[in-house]
Protein backbone atom coordinates (compact mmCIF):
# COMPACT_ATOMS: atom_id res chain seq x y z
CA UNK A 1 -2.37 -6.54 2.54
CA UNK A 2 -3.17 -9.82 4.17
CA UNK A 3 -4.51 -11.67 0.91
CA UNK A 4 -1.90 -10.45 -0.94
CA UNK A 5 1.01 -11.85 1.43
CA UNK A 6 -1.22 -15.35 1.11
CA UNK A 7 -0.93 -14.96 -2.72
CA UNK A 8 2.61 -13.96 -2.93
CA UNK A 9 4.35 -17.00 -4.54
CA UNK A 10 1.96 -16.56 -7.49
CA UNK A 11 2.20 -13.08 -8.80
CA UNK A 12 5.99 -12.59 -7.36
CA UNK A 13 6.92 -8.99 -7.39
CA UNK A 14 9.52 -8.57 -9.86
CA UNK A 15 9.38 -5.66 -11.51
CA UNK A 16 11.83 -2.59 -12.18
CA UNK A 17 12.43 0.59 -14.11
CA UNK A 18 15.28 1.63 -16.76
CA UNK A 19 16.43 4.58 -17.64
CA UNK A 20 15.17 5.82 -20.52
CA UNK A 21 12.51 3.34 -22.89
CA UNK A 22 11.50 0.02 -20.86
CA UNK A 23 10.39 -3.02 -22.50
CA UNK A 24 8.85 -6.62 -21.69
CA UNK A 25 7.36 -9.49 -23.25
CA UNK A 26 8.52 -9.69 -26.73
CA UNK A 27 6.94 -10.65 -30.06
CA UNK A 28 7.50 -13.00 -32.94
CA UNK A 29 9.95 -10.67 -34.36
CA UNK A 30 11.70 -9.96 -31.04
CA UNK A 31 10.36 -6.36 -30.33
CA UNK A 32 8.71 -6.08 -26.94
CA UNK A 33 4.53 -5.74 -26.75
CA UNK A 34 5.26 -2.57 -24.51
CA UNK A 35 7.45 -0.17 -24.47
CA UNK A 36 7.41 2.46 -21.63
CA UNK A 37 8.95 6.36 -21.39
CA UNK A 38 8.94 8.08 -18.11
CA UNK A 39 7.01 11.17 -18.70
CA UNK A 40 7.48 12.55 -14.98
CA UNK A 41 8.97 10.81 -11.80
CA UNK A 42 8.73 12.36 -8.46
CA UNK A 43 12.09 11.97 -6.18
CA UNK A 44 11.54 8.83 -3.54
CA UNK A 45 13.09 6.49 -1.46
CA UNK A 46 14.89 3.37 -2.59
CA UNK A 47 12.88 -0.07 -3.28
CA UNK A 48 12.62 -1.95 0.51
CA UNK A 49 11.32 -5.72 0.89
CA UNK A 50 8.18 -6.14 2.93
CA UNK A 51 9.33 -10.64 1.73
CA UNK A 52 7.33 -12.77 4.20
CA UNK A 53 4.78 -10.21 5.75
CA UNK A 54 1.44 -8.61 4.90
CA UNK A 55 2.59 -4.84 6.38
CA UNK A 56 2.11 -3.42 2.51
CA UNK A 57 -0.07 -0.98 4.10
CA UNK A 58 3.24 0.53 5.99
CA UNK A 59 5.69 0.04 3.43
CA UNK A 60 3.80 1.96 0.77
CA UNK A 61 2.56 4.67 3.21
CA UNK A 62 6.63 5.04 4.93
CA UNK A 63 7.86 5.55 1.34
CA UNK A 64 4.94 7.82 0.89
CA UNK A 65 6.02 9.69 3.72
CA UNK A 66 9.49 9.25 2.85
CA UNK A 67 9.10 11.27 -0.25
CA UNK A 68 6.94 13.85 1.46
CA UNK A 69 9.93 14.51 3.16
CA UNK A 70 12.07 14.84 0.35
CA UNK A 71 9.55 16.90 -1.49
CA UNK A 72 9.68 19.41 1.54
CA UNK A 73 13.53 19.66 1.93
CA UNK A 74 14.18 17.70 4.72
CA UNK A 75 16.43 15.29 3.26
CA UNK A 76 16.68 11.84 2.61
CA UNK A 77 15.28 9.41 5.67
CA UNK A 78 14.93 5.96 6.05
CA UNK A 79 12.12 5.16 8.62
CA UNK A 80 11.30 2.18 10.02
CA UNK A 81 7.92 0.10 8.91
CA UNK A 82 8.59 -2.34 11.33
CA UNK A 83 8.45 0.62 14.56
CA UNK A 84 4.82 1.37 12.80
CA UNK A 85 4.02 -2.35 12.73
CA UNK A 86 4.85 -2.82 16.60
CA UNK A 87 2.48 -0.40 17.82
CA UNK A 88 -0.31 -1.13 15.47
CA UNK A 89 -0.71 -4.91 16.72
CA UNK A 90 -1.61 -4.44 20.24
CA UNK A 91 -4.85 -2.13 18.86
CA UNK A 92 -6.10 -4.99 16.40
CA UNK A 93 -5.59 -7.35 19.56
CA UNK A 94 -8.10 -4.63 21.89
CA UNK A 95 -10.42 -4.53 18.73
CA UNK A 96 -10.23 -8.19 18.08
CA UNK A 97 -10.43 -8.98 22.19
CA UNK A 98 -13.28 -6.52 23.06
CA UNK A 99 -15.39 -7.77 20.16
CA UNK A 100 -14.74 -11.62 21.03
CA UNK A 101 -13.54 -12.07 18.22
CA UNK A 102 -15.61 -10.56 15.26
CA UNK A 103 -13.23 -8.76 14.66
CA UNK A 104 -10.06 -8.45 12.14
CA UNK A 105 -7.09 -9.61 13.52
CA UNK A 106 -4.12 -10.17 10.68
CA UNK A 107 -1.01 -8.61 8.98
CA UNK A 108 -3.30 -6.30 6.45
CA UNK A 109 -4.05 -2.40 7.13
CA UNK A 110 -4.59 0.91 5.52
CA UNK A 111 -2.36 3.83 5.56
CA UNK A 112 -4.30 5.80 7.80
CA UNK A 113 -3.03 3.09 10.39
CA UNK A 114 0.59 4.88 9.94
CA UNK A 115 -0.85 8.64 10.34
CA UNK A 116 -2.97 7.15 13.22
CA UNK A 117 0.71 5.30 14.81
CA UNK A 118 2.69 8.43 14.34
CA UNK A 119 0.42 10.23 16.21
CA UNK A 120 0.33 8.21 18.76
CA UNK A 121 3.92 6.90 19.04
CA UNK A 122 5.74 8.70 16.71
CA UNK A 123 8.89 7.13 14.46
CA UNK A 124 11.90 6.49 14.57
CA UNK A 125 14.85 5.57 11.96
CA UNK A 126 15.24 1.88 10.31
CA UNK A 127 18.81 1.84 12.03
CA UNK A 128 17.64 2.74 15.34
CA UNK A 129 14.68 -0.47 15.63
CA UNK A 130 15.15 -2.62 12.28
CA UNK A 131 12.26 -5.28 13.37
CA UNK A 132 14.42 -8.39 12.43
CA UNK A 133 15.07 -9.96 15.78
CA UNK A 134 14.81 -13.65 14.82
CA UNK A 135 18.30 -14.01 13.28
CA UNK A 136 17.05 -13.18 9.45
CA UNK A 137 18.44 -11.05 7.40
CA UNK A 138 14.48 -10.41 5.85
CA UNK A 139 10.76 -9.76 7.52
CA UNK A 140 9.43 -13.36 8.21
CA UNK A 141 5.89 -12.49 10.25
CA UNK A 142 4.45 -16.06 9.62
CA UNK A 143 5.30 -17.99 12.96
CA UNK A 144 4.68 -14.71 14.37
CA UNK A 145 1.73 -13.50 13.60
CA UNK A 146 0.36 -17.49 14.24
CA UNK A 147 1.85 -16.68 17.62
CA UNK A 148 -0.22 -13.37 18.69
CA UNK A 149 -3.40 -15.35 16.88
CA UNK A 150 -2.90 -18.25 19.50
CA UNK A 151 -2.96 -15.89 22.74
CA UNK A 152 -5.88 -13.72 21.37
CA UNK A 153 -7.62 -16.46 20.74
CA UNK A 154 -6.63 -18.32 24.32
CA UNK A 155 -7.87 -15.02 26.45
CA UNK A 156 -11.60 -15.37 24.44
CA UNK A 157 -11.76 -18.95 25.56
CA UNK A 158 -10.45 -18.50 28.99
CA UNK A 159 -11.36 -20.45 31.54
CA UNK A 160 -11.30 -18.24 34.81
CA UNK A 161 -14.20 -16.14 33.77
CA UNK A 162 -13.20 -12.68 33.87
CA UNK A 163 -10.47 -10.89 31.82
CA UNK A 164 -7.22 -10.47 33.70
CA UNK A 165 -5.04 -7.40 33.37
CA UNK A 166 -2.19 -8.99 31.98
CA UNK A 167 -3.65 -10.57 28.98
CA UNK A 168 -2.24 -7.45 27.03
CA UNK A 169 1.43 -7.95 28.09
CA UNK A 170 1.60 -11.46 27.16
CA UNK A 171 0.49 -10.26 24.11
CA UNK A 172 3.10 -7.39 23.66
CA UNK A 173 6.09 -9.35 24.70
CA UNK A 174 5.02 -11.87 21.62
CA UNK A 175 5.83 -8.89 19.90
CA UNK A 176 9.05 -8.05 21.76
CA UNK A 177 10.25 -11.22 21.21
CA UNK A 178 10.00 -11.40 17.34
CA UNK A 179 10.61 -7.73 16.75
CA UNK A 180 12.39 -6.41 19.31
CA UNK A 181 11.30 -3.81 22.09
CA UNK A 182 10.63 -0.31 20.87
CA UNK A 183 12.71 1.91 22.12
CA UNK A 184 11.29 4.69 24.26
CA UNK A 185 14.67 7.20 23.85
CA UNK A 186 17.44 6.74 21.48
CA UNK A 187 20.36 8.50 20.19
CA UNK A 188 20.97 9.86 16.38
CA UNK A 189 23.30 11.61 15.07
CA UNK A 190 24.72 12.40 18.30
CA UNK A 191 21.29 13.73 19.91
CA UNK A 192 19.06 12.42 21.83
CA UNK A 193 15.27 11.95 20.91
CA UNK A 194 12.49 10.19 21.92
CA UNK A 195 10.12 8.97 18.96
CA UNK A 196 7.89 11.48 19.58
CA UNK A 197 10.43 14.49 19.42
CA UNK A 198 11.91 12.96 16.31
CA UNK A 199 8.73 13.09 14.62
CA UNK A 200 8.26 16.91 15.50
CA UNK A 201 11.53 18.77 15.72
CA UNK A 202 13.54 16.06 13.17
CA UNK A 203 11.16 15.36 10.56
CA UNK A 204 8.97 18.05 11.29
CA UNK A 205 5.24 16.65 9.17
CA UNK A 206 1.89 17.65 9.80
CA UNK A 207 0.08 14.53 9.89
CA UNK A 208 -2.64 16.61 9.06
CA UNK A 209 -2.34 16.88 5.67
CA UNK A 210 -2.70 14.04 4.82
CA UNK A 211 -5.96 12.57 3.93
CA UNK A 212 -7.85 9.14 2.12
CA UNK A 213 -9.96 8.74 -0.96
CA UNK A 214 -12.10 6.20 -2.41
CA UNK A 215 -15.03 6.58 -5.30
CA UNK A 216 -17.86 4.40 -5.18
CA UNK A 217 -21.80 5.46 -6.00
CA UNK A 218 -22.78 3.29 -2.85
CA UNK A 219 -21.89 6.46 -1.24
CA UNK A 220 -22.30 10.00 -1.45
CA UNK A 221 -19.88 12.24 -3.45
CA UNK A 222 -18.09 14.38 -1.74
CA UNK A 223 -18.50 13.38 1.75
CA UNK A 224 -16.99 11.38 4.29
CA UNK A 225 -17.61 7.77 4.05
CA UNK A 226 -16.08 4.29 5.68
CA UNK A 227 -14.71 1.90 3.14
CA UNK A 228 -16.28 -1.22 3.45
CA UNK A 229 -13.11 -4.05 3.48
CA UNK A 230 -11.00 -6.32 5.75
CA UNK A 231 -7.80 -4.25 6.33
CA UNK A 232 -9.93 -1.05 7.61
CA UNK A 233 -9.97 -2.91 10.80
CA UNK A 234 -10.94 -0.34 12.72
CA UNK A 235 -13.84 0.80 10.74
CA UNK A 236 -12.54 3.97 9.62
CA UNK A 237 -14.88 6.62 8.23
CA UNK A 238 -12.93 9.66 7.04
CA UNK A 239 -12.17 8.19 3.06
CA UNK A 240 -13.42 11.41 1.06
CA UNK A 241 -15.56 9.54 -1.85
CA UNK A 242 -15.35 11.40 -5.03
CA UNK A 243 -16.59 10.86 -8.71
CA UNK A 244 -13.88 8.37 -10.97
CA UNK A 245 -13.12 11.00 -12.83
CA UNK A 246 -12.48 13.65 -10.06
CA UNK A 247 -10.39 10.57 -8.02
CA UNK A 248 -7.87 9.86 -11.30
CA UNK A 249 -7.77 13.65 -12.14
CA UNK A 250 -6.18 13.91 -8.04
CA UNK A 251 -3.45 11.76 -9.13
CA UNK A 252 -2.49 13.40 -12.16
CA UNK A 253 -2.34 16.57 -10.26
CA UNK A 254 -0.41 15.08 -7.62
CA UNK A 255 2.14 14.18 -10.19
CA UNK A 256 2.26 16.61 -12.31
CA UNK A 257 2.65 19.19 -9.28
CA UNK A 258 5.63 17.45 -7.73
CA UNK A 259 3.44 15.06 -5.23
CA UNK A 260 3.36 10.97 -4.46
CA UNK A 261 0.16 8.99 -3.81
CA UNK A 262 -0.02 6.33 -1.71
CA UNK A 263 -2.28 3.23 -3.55
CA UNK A 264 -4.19 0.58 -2.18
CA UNK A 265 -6.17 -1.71 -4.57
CA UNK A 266 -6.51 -5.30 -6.04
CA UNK A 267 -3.71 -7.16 -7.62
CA UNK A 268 -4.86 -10.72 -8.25
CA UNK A 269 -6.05 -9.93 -11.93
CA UNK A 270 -4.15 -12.50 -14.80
CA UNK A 271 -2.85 -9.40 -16.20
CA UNK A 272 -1.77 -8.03 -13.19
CA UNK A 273 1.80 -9.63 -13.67
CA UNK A 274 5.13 -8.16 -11.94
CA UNK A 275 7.54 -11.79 -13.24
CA UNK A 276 6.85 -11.18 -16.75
CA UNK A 277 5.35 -8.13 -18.03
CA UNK A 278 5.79 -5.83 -15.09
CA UNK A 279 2.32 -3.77 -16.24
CA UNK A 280 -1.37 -3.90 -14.80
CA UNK A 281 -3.81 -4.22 -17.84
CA UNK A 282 -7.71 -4.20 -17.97
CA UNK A 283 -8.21 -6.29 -21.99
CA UNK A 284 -11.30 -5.13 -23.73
CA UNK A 285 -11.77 -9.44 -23.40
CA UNK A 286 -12.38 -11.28 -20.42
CA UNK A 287 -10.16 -13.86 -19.66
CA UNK A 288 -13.32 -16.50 -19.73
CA UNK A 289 -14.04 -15.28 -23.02
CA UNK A 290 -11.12 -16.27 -24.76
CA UNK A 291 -10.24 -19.57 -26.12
CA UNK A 292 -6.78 -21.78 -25.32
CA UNK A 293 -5.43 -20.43 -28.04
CA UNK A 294 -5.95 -16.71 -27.27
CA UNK A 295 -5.31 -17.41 -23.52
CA UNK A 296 -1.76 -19.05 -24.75
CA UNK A 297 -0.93 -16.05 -27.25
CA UNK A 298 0.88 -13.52 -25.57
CA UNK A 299 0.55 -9.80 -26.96
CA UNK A 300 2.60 -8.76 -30.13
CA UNK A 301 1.46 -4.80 -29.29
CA UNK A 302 -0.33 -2.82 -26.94
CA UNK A 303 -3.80 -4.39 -26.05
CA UNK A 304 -7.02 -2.82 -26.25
CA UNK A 305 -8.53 -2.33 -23.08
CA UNK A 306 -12.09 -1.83 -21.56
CA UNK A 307 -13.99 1.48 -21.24
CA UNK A 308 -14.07 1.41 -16.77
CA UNK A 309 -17.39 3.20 -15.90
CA UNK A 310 -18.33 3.83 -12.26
CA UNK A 311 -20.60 1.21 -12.06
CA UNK A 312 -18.20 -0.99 -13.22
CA UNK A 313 -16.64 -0.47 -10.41
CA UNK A 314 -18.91 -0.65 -7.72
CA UNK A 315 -20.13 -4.26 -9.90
CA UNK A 316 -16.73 -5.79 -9.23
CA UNK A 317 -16.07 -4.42 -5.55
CA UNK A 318 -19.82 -6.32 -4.49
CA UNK A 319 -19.11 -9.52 -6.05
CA UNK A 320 -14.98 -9.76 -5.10
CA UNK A 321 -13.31 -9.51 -8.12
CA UNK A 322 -11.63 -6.22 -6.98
CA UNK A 323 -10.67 -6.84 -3.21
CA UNK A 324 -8.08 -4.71 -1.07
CA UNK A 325 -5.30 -7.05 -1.84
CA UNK A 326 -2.01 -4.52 -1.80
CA UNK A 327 -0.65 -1.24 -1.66
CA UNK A 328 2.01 0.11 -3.43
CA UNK A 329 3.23 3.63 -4.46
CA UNK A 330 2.77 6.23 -7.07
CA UNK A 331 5.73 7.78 -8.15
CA UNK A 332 5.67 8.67 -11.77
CA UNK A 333 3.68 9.23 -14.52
CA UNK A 334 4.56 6.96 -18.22
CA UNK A 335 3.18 6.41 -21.69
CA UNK A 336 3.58 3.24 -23.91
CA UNK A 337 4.59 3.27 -27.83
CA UNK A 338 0.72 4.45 -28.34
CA UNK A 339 0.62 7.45 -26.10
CA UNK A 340 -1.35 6.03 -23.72
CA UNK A 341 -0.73 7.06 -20.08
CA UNK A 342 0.36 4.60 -17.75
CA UNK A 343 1.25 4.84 -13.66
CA UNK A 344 4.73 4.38 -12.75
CA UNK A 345 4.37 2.02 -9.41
CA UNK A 346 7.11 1.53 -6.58
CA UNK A 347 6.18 -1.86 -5.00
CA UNK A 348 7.91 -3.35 -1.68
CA UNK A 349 9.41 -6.69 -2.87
CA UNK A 350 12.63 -5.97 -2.88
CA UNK A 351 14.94 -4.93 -5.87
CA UNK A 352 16.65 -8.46 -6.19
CA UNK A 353 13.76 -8.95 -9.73
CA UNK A 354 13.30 -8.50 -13.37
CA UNK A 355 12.66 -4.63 -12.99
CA UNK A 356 14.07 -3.93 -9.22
CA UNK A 357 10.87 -3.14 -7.72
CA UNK A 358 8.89 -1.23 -10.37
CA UNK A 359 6.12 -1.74 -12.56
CA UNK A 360 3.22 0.23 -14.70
CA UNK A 361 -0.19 0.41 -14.26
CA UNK A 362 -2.67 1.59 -16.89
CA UNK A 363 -5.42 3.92 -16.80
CA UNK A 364 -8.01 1.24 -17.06
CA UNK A 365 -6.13 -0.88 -14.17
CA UNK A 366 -6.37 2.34 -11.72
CA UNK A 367 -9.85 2.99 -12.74
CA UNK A 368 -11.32 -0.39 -12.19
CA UNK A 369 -9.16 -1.67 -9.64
CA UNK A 370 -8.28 0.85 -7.11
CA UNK A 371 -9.60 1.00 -3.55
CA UNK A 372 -8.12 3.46 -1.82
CA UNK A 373 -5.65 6.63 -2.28
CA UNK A 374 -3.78 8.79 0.42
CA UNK A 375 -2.42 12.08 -0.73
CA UNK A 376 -1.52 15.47 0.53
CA UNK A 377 -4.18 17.61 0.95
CA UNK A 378 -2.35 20.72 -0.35
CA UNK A 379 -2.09 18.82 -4.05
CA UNK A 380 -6.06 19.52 -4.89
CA UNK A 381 -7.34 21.39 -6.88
CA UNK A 382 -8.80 24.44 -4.62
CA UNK A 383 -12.32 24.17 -5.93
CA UNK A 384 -12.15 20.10 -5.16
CA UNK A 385 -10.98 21.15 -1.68
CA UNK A 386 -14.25 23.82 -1.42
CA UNK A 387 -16.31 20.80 -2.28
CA UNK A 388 -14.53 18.71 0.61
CA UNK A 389 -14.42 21.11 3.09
CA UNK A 390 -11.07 21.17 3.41
């Protein structure tokens, strides 16, 4: 997400997963506070780097798909973000343009803005369009996106009265410049496809299984609702809101029956920490709370954590301290020394860290500080789906 790019030097994402027990942070007598065993791990794509960007949104919804794909048979694929990316600018700009400007017009997104982009455009492999066109060997979006921000903002304070009808190509070859052009046919594996009949007779997904959740009381359960935050730019009202309890329940499902989940939710807690823990904790004590000399102390075992109630919840989204900072994605399903269930979380910066690319998230952490989930459809439980309508 946008914030989360402007954050990134701070909570550096450097995480990764062992085979076997995983351990980090040590004690006094050398042992380490947490120790991890995968309980379940769904097969997924390798760790990519999103580096200098704010297109989370595609990377974790890609390596959704990406294991969606896998779980159905089709094979390993590598698909480009950066494809997804290119077409999704030019409809902020529209947004952003047609609203003069009170509008959202940055890097961040949600993952329906991939289903919505396939639909649309289709996909095509990382090898065929790669998105580095600037003569780096990593994503670098910052002159880039300060770039497209310069000529939406010059067509709102034109001077010639009317919108021309060119305003929209300036804006795309911006685009074309930095990323490249998107190509409209290419050749793989010694066919030729268009991105449109790659997405249908290649990969072969219905886009219409997969759907978004939230869970906040603002809202009515069980219905459709829109998610009130930045990155849902287009003001997107299909997020199913459910209970807390029915929302974690989905992912352990998911999991348990073989499926990912894409997650979108705040990261810029203290003890969200990918450099030197590599776990997401909710402690039963504030960080305010605690003197120097607790705030100093680093954890010798497992901390206790906080009881996360709904209203909890909907307490921190209204006052900011959980914002849509990131997403990431669920592939696993862990337990520390204690028993206690933990997430096992594939993030997008890169695998060149302490953990290559992992972490673990506790129960508390996904109960407090989630936004947003996309899953498959087909992974609820039948009588949630009666209740959804779907």
């Amino acid at each position: 997400m946008s914030r989360f790019f402007r954050v990134l030097t701070a909570i550096v994402l450097s995480v990764s997963i062992l085979p076997g027990v995983i351990g980090a942070q040590t004690n006094k007598d050398g042992k380490p506070a947490y120790t991890f065993k995968t309980i379940r791990e769904i097969k997924h794509t390798p760790v990519k780097d999103q580096y200098r960007t704010g297109t989370c949104w595609c990377f974790a919804t890609v390596s959704f798909l990406e294991a969606e794909l896998l779980r159905l048979g089709k094979g390993e694929f590598d698909l480009s973000e950066m494809f997804v990316v290119r077409h999704t600018y030019p409809k902020k700009a529209l947004n952003y343009v047609q609203l003069h400007g009170n509008a959202v017009h940055q890097q961040g997104g949600q993952s329906h803005d991939v289903i919505d982009r396939l639909r649309e455009s289709g996909i095509v492999p990382e090898e065929v369009y790669s998105g580095l066109n600037i003569g780096e060997k990593r994503h670098n979006h910052g002159e880039m996106v300060a770039v497209l921000q310069g000529v939406a903002d010059a067509v709102l304070k034109r001077g010639g009265g009317r919108l021309t009808p060119r305003w929209l190509e300036a804006y795309e070859a911006v685009l074309d410049a930095y990323l490249g052009k998107a190509p409209a046919e290419f050749t793989w594996k010694e066919k030729t496809y268009t991105p449109q009949t790659f997405l249908s007779d290649v990969l072969g997904l219905n886009l219409d299984d997969y759907i978004e959740l939230t869970s906040y009381d603002s809202h009515p359960f069980f219905k459709k609702c829109r998610l009130e935050i930045p990155d849902n730019w287009n003001y997107n009202s299909d997020y199913y809101n459910l209970p807390l309890d029915d929302l974690e329940a989905v992912v352990e499902k998911a999991i348990s029956d073989g499926y990912t989940v894409a997650w979108d939710g705040d990261v810029s807690e203290r003890d969200f920490s990918t450099r030197e823990t590599g776990w997401a904790l909710v402690p039963d004590t504030d960080w305010e709370d605690k003197t120097m000399a607790e705030r100093e102390k680093k954890p010798a075992a497992p901390v206790k954590e906080k009881e996360i109630t709904p209203a909890m919840r909907t307490a921190t989204f209204r006052d900011f301290t959980t914002t849509d900072d990131h997403l990431m994605h669920i592939v696993g399903l862990a337990q520390d020394q204690t028993g206690a269930r933990f997430y096992l979380i594939k993030n997008s910066g890169g695998t060149d860290r302490k953990y290559d690319g992992y972490m673990y998230m506790s129960r508390a952490y996904f109960r407090l500080k989630t936004t947003a989930l996309m899953v498959n459809k087909n992974s609820l439980a039948p009588d949630l789906r009666a209740k959804l309508g779907i």
